[in-house]
Protein backbone atom coordinates (compact mmCIF):
# COMPACT_ATOMS: atom_id res chain seq x y z
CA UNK A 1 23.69 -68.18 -18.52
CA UNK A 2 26.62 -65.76 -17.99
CA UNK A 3 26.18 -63.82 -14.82
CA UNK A 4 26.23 -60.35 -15.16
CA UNK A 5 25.97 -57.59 -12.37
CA UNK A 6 25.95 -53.59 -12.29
CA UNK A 7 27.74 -51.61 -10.18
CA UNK A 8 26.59 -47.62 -9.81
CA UNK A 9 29.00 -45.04 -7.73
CA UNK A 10 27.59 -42.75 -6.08
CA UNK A 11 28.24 -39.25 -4.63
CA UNK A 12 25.40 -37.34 -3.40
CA UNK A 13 22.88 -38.35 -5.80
CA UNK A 14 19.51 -37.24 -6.41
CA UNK A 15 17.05 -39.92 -4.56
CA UNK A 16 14.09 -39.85 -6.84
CA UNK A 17 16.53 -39.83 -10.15
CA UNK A 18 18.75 -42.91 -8.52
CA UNK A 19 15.37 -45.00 -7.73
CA UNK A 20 14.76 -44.56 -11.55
CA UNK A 21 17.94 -46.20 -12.50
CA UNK A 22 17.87 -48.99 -9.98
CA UNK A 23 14.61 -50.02 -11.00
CA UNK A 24 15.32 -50.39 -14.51
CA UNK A 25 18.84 -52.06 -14.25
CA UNK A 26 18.33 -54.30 -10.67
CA UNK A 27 15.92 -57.27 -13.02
CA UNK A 28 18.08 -57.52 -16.08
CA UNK A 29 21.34 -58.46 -13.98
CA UNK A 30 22.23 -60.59 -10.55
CA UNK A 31 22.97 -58.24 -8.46
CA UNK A 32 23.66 -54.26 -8.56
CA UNK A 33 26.63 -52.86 -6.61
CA UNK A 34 26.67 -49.39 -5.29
CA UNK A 35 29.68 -47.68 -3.55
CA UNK A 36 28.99 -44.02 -1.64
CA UNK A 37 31.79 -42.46 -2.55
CA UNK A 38 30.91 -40.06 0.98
CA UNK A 39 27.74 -38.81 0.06
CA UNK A 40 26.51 -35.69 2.14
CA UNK A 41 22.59 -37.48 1.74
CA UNK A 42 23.94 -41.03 2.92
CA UNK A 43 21.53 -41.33 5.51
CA UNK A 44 18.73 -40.84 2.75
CA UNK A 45 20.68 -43.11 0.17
CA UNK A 46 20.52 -45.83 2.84
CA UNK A 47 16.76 -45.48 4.03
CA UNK A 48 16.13 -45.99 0.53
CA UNK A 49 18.39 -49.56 -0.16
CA UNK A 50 16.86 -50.44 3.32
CA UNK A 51 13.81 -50.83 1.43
CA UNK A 52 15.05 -53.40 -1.46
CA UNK A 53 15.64 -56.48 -1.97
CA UNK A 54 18.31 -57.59 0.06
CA UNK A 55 19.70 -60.63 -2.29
CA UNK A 56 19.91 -58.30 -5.20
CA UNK A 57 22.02 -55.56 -3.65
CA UNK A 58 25.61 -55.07 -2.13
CA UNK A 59 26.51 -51.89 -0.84
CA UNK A 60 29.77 -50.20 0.35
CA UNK A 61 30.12 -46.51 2.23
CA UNK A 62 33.94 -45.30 1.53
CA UNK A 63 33.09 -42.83 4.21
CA UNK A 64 35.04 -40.23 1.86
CA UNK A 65 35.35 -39.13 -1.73
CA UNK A 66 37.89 -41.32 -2.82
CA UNK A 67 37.34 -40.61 -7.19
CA UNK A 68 35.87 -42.44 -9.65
CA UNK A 69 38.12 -44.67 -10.61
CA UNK A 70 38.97 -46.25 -7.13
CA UNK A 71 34.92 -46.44 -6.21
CA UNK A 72 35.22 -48.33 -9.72
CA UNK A 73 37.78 -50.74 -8.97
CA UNK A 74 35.83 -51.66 -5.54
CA UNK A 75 33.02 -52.45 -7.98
CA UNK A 76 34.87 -54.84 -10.17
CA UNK A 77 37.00 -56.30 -7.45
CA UNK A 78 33.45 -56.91 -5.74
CA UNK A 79 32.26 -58.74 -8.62
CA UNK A 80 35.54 -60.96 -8.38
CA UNK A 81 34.88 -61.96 -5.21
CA UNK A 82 31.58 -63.48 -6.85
CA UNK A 83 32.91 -65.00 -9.84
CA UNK A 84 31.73 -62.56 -11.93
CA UNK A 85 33.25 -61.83 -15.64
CA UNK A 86 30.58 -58.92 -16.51
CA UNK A 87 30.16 -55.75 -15.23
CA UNK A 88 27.75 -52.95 -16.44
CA UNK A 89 28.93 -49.48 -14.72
CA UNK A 90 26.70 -46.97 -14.50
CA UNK A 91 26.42 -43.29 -13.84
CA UNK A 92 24.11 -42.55 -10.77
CA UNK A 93 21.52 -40.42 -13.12
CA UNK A 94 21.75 -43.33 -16.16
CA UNK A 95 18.41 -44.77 -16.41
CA UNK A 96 18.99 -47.66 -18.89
CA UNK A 97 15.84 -48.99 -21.25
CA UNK A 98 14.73 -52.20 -19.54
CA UNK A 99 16.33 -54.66 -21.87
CA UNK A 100 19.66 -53.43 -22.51
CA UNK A 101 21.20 -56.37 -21.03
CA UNK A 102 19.73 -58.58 -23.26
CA UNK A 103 20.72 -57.11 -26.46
CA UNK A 104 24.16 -56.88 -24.88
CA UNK A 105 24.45 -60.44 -24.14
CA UNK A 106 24.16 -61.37 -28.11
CA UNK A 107 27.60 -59.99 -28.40
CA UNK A 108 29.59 -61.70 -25.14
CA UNK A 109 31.28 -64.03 -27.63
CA UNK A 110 32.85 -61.52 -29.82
CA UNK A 111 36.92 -61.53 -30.75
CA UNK A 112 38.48 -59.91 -27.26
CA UNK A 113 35.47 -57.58 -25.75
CA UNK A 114 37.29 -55.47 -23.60
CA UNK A 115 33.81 -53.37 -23.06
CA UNK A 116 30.31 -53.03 -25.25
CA UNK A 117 28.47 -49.51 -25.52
CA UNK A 118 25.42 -48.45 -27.63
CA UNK A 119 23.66 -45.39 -28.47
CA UNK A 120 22.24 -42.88 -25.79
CA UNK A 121 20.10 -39.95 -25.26
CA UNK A 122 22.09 -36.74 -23.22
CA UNK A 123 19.29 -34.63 -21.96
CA UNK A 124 21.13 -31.79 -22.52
CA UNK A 125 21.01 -32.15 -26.02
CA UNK A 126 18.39 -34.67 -27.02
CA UNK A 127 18.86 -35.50 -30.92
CA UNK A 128 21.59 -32.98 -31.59
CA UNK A 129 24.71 -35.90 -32.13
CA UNK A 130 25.38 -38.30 -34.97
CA UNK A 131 24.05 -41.76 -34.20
CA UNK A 132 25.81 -44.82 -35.42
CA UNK A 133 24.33 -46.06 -38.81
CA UNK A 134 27.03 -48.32 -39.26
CA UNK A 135 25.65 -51.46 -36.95
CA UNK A 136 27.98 -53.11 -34.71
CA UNK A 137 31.90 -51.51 -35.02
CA UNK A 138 34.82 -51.20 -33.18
CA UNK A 139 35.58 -47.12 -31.49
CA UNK A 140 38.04 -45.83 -30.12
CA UNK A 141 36.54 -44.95 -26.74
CA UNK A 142 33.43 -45.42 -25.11
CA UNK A 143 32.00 -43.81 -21.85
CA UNK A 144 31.97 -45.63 -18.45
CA UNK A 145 27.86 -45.53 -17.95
CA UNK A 146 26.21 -48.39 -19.25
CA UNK A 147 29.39 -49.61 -20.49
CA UNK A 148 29.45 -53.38 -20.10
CA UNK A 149 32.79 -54.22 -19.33
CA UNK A 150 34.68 -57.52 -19.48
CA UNK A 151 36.82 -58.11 -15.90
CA UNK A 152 39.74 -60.43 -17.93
CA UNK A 153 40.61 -56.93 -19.65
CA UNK A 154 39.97 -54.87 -16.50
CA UNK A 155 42.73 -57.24 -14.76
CA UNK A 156 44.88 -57.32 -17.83
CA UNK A 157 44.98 -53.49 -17.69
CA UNK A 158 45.89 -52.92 -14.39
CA UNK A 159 42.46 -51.66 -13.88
CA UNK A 160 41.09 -48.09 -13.47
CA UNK A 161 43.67 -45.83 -12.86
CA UNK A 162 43.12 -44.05 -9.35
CA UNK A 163 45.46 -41.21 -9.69
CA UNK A 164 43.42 -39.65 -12.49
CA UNK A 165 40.40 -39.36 -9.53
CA UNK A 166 37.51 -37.56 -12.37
CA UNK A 167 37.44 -37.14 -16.11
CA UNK A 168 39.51 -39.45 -18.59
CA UNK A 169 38.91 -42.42 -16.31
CA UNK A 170 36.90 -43.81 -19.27
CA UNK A 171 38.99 -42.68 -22.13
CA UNK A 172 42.09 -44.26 -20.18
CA UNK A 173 41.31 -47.54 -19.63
CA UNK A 174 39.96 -47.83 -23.28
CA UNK A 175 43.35 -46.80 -24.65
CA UNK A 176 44.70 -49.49 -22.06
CA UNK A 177 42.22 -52.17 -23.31
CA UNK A 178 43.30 -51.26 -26.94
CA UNK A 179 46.72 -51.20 -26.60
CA UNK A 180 46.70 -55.14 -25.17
CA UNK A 181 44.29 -56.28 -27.60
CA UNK A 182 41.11 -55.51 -26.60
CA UNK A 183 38.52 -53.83 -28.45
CA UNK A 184 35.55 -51.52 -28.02
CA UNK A 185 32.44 -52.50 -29.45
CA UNK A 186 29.37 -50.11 -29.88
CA UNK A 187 26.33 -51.51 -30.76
CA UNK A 188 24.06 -49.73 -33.20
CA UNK A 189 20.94 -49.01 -30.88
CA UNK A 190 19.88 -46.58 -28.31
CA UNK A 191 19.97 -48.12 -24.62
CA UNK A 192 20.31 -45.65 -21.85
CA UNK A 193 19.33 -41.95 -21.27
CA UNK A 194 22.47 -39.72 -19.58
CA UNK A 195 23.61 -36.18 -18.99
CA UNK A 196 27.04 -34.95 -19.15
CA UNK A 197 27.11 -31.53 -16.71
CA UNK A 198 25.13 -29.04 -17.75
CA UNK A 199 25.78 -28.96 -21.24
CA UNK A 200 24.54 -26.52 -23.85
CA UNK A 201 25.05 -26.33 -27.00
CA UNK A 202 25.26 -22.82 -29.01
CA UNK A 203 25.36 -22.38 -33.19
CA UNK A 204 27.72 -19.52 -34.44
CA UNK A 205 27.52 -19.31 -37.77
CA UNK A 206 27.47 -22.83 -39.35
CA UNK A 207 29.38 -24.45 -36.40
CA UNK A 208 27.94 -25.78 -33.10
CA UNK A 209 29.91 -25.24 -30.02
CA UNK A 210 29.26 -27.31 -26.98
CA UNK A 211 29.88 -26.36 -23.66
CA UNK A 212 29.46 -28.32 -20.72
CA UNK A 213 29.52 -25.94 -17.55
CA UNK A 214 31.56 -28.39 -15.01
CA UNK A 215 32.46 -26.36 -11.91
CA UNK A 216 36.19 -25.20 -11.82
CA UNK A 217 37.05 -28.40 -9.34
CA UNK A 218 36.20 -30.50 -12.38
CA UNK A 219 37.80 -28.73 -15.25
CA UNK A 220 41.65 -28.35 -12.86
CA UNK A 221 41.21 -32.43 -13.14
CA UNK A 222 39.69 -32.44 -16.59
CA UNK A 223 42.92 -30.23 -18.12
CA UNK A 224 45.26 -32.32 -15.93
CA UNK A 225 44.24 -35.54 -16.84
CA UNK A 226 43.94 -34.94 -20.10
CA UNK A 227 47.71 -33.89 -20.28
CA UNK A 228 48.53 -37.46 -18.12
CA UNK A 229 46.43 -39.39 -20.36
CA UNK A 230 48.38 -38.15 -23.70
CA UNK A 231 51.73 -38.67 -22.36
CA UNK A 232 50.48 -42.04 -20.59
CA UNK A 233 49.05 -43.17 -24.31
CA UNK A 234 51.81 -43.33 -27.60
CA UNK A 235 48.23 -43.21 -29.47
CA UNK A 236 47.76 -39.99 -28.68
CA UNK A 237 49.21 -37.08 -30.23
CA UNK A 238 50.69 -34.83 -26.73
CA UNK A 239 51.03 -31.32 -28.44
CA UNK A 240 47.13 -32.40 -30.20
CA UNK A 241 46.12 -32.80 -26.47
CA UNK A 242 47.70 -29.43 -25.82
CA UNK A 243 46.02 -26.99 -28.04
CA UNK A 244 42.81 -29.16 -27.38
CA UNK A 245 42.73 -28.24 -23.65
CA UNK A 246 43.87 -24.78 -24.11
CA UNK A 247 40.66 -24.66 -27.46
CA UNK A 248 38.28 -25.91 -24.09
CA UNK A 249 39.59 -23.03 -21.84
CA UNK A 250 39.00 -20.28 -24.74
CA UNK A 251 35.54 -21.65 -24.89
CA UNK A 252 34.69 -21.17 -21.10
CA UNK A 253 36.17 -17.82 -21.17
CA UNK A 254 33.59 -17.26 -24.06
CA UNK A 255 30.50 -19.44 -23.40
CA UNK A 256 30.90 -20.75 -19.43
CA UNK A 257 29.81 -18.49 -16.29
CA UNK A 258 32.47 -18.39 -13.66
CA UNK A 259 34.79 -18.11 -15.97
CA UNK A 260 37.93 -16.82 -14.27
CA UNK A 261 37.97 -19.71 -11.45
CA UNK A 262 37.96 -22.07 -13.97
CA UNK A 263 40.32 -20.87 -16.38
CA UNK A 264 42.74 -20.64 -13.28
CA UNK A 265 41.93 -24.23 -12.37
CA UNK A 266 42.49 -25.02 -15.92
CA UNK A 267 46.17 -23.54 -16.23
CA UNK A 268 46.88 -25.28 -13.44
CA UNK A 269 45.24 -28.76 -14.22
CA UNK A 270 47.15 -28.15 -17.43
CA UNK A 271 50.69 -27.41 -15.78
CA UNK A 272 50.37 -30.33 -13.02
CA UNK A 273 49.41 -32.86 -15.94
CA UNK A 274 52.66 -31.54 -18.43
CA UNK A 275 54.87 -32.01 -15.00
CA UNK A 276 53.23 -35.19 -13.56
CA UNK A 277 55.30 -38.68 -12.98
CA UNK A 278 53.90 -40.89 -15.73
């Protein structure tokens, strides 16, 4: 049977919420990964692997916050150095349903998986999105957590790209997969249970407009990359990618607390992505 492993990043996660997630991923795969991306609680994450088994878990401090992407690659290169083709990366508060690995294995054999996704829950919103009625089909993008992903097309790819640090990490490397023949596959059932922020949703008129509260820190990187990733990607539509960012900042002027912080982190995210080195 193929080997499969998990690999979770963390960065100052919530103890009780991370044990939930362990326990429900660490008997459907080999082993699970998790890289501290410098954690302020890193003495408490490690009392708490101290106390499992030791065969099913490897572990690596960064000792700083080194972004998503690069605690990513460590994951995959990690499950290189164990001969390892399949990755499922999770989010530190994903709690996946206990036989999600299973139904993903069905589809290994599939014309160039560059990653599988299903269905989820966001807590923030519960029911509120579209699910896929459509069974299994190829999208565009699919989020990083509980995304299994196939290492061929993460070395094909270049993998993650570190510069982008936060946000778009997930988008990016789909595009990347896509563009050299990979494809996304989402499979039409619901797997894992996940939060995005703090998002909240809010109905004017006949329209529902989401916000999802990231702190300012996150929305300089979210404008910024979002710029890099459209000029990165022929795909994507740059001026599109524009007015979209600029449609987010309107909406935290309107919706989001702290407003002013982030739109300045935003104008600047958006000018540092429009002048960055692609």
């Amino acid at each position: 049977m193929e080997k499969i492993f998990a690999g979770i990043v963390l960065y100052n996660p919530d103890i009780e919420r991370l044990k939930e997630n362990v326990d429900n991923i660490i008997n459907q795969v080999s082993r699970v990964i998790l890289v501290n991306n410098g954690s302020e609680n890193t003495e408490e994450i490690e009392q708490y692997l101290d106390g499992l088994e030791k065969q099913k878990i490897i572990y690596k401090n960064l000792n700083k916050n080194k972004g998503i992407a690069a605690a990513l690659n460590v994951i995959v290169n990690k499950c290189i150095d164990y001969n390892v083709n399949w990755v499922m990366t999770l989010d530190q508060d994903t709690v996946c349903n206990k036989d999600i690995v299973q139904k993903y294995r069905k589809y290994l054999k599939m014309d160039n998986v560059g990653q599988l996704t299903c269905e989820y829950i966001d807590r923030n919103f519960k029911n509120e999105d579209e699910k896929n009625k459509y069974g299994i089909r190829k999208i565009s993008w699919c989020i990083t957590s509980a995304a299994l992903l196939n290492i061929n097309a993460w070395k094909k790819v270049g993998g993650f790209d570190e510069r982008l640090f936060i946000d778009e990490v997930d988008y990016d490397i789909c595009l990347s997969m896509r563009e050299k023949g990979y494809y996304i596959y989402q499979i039409d059932f619901i797997g894992f249970v996940h939060e995005i922020g703090e998002g909240k949703s809010k109905k004017i008129g006949n329209k529902i407009i989401k916000t999802w509260n990231h702190s300012a820190f996150r929305r300089y990187y979210s404008t910024r990359n979002a710029m890099i990733v459209a000029r990165k990607h022929s795909e994507i539509n740059t001026i599109r990618a524009f007015l979209g960012v600029l449609k987010h900042i309107g909406i935290i002027l309107l919706f989001e607390n702290d407003k002013w912080n982030k739109f300045k982190a935003g104008i600047k995210g958006l000018c540092v992505g429009i002048g960055e080195k692609i």
